[in-house]
Protein backbone atom coordinates (compact mmCIF):
# COMPACT_ATOMS: atom_id res chain seq x y z
CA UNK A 1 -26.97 15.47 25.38
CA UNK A 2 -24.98 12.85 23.55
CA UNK A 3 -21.22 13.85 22.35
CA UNK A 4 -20.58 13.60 18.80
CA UNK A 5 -17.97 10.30 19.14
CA UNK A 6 -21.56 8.80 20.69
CA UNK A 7 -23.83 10.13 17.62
CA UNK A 8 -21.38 8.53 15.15
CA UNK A 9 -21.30 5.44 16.77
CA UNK A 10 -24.98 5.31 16.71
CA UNK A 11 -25.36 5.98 13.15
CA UNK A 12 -22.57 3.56 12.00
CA UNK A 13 -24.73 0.99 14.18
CA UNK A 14 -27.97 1.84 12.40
CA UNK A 15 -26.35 1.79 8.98
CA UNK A 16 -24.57 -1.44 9.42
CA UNK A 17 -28.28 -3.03 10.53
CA UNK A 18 -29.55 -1.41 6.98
CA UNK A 19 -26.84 -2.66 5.43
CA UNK A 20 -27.85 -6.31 6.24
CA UNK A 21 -30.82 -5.89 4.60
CA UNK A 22 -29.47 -4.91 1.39
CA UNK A 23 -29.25 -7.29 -1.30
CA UNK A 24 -28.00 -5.20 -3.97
CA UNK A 25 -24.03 -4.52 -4.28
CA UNK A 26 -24.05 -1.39 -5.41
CA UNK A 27 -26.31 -0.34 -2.99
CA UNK A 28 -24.22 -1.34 -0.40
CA UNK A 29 -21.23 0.20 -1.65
CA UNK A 30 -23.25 3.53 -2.29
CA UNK A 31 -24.78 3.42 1.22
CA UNK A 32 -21.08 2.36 3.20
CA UNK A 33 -19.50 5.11 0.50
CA UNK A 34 -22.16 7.50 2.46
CA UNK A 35 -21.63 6.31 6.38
CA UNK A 36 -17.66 6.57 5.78
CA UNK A 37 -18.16 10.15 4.35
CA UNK A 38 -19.99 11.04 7.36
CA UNK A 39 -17.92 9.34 9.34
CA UNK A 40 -14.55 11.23 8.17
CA UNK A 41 -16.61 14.71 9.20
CA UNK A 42 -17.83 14.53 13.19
CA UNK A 43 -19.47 18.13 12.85
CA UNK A 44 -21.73 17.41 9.94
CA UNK A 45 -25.35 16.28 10.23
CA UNK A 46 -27.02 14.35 7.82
């Protein structure tokens, strides 16, 4: 079991590792427009 502060943190890790690889601007503000939005809401899943 992994509390939900954990989770987060783990996602936001992933994302910013996806994020290097992204080339594209907009895609980069789309995708950190996404991890903030789950970010701001601890009890949602993706």
């Amino acid at each position: 079991m992994t509390s939900p502060s954990i989770e987060v943190h783990f996602q936001l890790s992933q994302a910013l590792d996806k994020l290097h690889h992204k080339r594209n601007i907009e895609d980069r503000l789309n995708f950190l427009h996404q991890m903030l939005h789950i970010a701001c809401l601890p009890g949602a899943q993706m």
